[in-house]
N, C-alpha and C. Protein backbone atom coordinates (compact mmCIF):
# COMPACT_ATOMS: atom_id res chain seq x y z
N UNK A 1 -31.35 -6.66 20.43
CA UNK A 1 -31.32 -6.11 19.10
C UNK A 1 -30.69 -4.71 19.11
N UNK A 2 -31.02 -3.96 19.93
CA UNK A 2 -30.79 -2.32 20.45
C UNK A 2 -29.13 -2.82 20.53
N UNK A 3 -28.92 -3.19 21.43
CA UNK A 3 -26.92 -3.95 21.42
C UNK A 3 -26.45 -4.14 20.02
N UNK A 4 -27.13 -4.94 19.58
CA UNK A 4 -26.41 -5.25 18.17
C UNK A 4 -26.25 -4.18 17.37
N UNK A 5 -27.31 -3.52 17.23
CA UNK A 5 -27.09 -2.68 16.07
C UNK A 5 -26.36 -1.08 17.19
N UNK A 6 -26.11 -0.77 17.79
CA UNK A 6 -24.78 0.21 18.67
C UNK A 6 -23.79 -0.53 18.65
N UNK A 7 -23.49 -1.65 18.55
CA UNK A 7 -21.96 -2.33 18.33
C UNK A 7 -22.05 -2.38 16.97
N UNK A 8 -22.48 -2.57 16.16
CA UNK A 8 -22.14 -2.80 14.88
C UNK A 8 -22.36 -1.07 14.41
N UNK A 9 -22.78 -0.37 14.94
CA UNK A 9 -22.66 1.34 14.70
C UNK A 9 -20.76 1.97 15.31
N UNK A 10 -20.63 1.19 16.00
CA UNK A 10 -19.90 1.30 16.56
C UNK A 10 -18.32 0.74 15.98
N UNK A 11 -18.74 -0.43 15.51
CA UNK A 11 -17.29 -1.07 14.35
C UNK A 11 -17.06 -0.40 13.76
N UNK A 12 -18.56 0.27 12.47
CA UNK A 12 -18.39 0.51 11.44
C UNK A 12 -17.86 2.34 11.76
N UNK A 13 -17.95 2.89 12.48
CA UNK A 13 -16.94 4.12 12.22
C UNK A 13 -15.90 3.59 12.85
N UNK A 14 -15.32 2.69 13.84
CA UNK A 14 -13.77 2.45 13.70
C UNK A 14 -12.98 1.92 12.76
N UNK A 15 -13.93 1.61 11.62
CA UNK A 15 -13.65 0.94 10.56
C UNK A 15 -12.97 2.63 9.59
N UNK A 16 -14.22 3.28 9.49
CA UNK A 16 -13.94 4.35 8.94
C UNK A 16 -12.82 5.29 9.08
N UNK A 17 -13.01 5.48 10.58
CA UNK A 17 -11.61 6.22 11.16
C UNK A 17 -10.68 5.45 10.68
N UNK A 18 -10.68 4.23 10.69
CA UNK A 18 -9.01 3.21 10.63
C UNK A 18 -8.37 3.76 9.16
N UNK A 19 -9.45 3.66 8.29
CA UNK A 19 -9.37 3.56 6.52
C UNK A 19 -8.82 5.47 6.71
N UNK A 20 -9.00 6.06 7.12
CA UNK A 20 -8.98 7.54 6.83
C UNK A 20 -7.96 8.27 7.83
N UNK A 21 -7.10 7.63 8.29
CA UNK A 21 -5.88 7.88 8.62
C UNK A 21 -4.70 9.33 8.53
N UNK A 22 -4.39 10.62 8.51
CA UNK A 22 -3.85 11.51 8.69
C UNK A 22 -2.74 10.97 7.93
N UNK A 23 -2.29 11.47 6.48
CA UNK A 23 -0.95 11.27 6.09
C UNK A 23 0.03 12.75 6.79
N UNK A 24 1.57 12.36 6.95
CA UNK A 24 2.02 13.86 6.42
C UNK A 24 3.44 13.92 5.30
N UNK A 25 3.87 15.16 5.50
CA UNK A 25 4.01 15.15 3.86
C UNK A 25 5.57 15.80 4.96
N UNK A 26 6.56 14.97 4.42
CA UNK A 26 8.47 15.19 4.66
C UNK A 26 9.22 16.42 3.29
N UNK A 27 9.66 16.97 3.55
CA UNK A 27 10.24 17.80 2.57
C UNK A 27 11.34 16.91 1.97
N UNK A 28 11.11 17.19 0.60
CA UNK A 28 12.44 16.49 -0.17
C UNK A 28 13.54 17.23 -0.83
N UNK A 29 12.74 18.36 -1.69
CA UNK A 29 14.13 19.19 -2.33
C UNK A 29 13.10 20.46 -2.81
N UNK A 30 14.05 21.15 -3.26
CA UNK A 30 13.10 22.54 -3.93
C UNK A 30 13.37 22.47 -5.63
N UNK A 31 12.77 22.74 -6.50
CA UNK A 31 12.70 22.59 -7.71
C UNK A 31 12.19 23.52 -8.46
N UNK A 32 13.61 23.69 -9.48
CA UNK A 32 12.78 24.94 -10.67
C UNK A 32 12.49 24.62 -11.60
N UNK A 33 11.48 24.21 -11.98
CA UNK A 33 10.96 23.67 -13.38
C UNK A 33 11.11 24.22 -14.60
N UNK A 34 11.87 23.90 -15.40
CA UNK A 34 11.85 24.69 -16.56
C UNK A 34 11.20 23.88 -17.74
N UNK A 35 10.54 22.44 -17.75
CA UNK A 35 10.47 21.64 -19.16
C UNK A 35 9.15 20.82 -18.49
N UNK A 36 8.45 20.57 -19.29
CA UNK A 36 7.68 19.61 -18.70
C UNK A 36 7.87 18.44 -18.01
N UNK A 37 6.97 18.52 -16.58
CA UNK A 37 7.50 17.52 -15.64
C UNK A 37 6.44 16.89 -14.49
N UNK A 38 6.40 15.92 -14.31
CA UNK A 38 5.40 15.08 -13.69
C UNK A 38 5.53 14.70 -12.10
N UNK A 39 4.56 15.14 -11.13
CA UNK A 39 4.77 15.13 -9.94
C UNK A 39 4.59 13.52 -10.07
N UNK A 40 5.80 12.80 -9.33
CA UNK A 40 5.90 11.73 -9.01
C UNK A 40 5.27 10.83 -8.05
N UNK A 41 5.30 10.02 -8.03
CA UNK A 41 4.39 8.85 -7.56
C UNK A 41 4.69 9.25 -5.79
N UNK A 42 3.52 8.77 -5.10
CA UNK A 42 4.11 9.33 -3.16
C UNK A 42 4.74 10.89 -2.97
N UNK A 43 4.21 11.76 -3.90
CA UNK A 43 4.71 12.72 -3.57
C UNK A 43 4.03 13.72 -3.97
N UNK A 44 4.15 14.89 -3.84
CA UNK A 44 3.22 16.15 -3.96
C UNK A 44 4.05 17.64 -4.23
N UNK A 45 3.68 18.10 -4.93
CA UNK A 45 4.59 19.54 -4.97
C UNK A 45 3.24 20.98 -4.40
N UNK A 46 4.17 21.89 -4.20
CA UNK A 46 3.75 22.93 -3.51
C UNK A 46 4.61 23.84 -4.38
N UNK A 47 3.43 24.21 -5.60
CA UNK A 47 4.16 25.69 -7.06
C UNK A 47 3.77 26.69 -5.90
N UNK A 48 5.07 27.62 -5.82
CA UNK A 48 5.36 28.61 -4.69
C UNK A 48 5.16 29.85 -5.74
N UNK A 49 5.50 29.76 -7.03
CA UNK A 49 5.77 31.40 -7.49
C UNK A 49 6.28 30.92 -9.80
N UNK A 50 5.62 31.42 -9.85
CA UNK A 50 6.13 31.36 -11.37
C UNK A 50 7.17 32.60 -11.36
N UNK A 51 8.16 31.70 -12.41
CA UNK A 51 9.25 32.90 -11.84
C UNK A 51 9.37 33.44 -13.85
N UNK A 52 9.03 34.92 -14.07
CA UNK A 52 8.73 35.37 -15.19
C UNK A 52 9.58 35.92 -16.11
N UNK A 53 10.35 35.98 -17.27
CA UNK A 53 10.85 36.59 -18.22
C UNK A 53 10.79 38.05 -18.41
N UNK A 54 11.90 38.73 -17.80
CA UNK A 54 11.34 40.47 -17.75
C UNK A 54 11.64 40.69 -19.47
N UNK A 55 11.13 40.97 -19.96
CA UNK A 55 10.90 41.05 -21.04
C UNK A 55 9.85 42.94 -21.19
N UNK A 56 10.37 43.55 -22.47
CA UNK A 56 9.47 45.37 -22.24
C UNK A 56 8.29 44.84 -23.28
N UNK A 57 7.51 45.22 -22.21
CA UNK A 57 5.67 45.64 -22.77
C UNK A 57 4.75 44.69 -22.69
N UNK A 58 3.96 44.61 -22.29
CA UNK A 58 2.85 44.17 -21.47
C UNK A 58 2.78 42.90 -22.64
N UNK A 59 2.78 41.31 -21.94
CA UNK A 59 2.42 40.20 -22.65
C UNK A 59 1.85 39.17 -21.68
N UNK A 60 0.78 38.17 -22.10
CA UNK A 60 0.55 37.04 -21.31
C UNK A 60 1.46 35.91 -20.63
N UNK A 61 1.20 35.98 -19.44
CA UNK A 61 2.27 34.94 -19.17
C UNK A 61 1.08 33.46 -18.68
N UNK A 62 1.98 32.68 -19.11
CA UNK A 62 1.14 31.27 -19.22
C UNK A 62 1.93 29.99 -18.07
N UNK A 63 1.64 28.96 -18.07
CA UNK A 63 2.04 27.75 -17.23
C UNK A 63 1.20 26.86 -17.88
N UNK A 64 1.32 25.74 -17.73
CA UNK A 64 0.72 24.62 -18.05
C UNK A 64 0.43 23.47 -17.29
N UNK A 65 -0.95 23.22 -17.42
CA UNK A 65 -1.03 22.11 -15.80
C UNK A 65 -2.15 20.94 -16.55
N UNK A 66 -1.37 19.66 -16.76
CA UNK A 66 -2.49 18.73 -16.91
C UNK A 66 -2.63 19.14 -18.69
N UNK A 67 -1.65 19.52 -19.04
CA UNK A 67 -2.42 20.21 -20.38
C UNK A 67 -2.73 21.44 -20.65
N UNK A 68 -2.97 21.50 -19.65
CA UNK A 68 -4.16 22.81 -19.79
C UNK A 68 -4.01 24.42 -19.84
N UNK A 69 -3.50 25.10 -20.79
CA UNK A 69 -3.00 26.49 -20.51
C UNK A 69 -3.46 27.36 -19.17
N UNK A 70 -2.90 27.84 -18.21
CA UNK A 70 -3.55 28.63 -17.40
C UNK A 70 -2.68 29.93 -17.52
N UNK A 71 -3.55 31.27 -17.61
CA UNK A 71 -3.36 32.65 -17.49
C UNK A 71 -2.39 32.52 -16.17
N UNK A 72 -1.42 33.26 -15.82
CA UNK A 72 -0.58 33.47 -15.16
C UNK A 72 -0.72 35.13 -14.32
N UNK A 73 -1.01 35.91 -13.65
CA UNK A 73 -0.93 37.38 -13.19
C UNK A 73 0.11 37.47 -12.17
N UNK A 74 1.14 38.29 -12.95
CA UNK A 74 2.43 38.61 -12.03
C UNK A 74 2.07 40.15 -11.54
N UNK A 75 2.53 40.00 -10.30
CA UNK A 75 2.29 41.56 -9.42
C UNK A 75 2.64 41.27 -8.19
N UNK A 76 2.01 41.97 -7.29
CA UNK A 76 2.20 41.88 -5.79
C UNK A 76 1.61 41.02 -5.07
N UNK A 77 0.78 40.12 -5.62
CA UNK A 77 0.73 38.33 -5.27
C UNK A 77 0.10 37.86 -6.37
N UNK A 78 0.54 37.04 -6.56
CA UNK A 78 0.76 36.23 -8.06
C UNK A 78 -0.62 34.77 -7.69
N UNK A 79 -1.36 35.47 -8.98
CA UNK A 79 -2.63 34.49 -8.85
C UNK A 79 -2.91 33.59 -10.28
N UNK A 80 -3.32 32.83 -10.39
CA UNK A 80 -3.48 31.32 -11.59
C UNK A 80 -5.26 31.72 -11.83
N UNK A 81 -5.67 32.66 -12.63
CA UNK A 81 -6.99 32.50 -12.48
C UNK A 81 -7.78 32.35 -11.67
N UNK A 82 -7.42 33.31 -10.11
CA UNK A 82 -8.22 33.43 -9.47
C UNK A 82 -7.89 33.13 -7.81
N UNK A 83 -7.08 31.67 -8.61
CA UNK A 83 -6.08 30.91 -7.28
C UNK A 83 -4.84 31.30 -7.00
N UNK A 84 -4.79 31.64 -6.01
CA UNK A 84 -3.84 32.23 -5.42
C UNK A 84 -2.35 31.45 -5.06
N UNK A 85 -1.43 31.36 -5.35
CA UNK A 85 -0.27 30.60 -4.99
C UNK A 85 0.16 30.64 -3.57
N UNK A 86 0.41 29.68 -2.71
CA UNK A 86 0.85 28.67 -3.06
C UNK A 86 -0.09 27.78 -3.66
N UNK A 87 0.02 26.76 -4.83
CA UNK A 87 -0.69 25.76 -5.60
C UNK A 87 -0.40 24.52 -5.38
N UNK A 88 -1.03 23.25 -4.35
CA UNK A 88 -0.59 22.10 -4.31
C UNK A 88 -1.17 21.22 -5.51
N UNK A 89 0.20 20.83 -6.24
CA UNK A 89 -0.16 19.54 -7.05
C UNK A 89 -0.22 18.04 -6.19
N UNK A 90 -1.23 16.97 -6.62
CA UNK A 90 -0.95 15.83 -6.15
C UNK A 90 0.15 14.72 -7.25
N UNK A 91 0.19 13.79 -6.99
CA UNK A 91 1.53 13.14 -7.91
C UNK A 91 0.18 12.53 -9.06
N UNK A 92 0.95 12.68 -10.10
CA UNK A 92 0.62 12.47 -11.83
C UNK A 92 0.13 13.38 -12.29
N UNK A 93 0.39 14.85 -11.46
CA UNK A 93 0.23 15.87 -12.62
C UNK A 93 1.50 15.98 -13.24
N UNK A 94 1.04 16.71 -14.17
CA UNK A 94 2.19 17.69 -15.11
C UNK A 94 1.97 19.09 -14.88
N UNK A 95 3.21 19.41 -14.91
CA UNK A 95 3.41 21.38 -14.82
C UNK A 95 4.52 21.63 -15.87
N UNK A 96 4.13 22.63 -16.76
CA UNK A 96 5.09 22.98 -17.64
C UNK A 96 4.77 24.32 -17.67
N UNK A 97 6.44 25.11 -17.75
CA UNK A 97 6.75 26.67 -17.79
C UNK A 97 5.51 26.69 -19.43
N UNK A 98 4.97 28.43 -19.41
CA UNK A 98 4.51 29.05 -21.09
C UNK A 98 5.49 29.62 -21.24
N UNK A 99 4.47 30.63 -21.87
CA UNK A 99 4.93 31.78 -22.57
C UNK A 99 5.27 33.11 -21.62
N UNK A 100 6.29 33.56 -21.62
CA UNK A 100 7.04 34.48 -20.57
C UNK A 100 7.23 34.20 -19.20
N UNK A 101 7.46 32.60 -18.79
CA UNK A 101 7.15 32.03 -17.56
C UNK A 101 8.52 30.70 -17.92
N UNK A 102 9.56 31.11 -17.97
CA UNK A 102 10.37 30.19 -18.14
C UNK A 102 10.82 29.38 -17.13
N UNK A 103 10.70 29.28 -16.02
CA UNK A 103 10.84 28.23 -14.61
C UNK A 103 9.94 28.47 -13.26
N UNK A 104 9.68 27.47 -12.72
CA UNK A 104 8.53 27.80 -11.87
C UNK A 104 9.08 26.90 -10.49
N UNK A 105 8.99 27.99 -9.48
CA UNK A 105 9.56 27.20 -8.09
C UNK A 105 8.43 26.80 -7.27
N UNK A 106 9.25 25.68 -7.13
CA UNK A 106 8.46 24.59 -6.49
C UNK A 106 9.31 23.66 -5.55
N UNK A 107 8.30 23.42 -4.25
CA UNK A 107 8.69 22.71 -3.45
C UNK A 107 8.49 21.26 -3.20
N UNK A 108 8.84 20.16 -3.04
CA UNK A 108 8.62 18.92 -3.23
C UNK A 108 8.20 17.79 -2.26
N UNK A 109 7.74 17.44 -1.55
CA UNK A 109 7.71 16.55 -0.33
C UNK A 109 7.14 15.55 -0.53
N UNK A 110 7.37 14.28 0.32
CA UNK A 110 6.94 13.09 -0.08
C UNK A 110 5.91 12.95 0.91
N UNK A 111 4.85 11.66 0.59
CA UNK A 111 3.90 11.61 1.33
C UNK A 111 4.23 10.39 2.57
N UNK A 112 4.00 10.54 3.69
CA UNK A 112 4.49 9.31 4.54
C UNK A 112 3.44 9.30 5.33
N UNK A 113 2.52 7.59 5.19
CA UNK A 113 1.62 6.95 5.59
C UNK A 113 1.84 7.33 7.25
């Protein structure tokens, strides 16, 4: 009985390990987003830097992720509410430039099993 159940302890995390496998991620192209746009299927982006509208006198700068307005802070490292860039999206988000944030660089890589 003691046998059985250490071999069957024993499947079931090679089972686990098997299912949970190490992807890695190939570089594809670099991308400046200027319009709303959807990380694609097998693939993942890495937002490196919102790139900002010099524009005179202090205004919010925005991005858009999923919908969702996020505060933008341009300076001497550029943070998303807190999070710090670089920002990995997984594929079926959306990222769209705001307000004083007219293209946003980004890096692209695909995912390979």
């Amino acid at each position: 009985m003691r046998t059985l159940l250490l071999f069957s302890f024993v499947v079931s995390l090679f089972s686990l390990a098997k299912t949970s496998q190490a992807q890695t991620l190939q570089f594809s192209q670099v991308l400046l987003v200027s319009t709303t746009q959807t990380v694609p299927a097998n693939k993942v982006w890495k937002v490196e830097s919102p790139l900002p509208s010099w524009g005179g006198g202090a205004t919010t700068n925005t991005i858009t992720i999923d919908g969702n307005l996020v505060v933008v802070t341009i300076g001497g490292s550029s943070s998303i509410s807190g999070i710090s860039f670089p920002l990995w999206l997984p594929s079926g988000t959306t990222l769209a430039p705001g307000s004083n944030i007219p293209r946003i660089s980004v890096i692209e890589f695909t995912v390979v099993p």
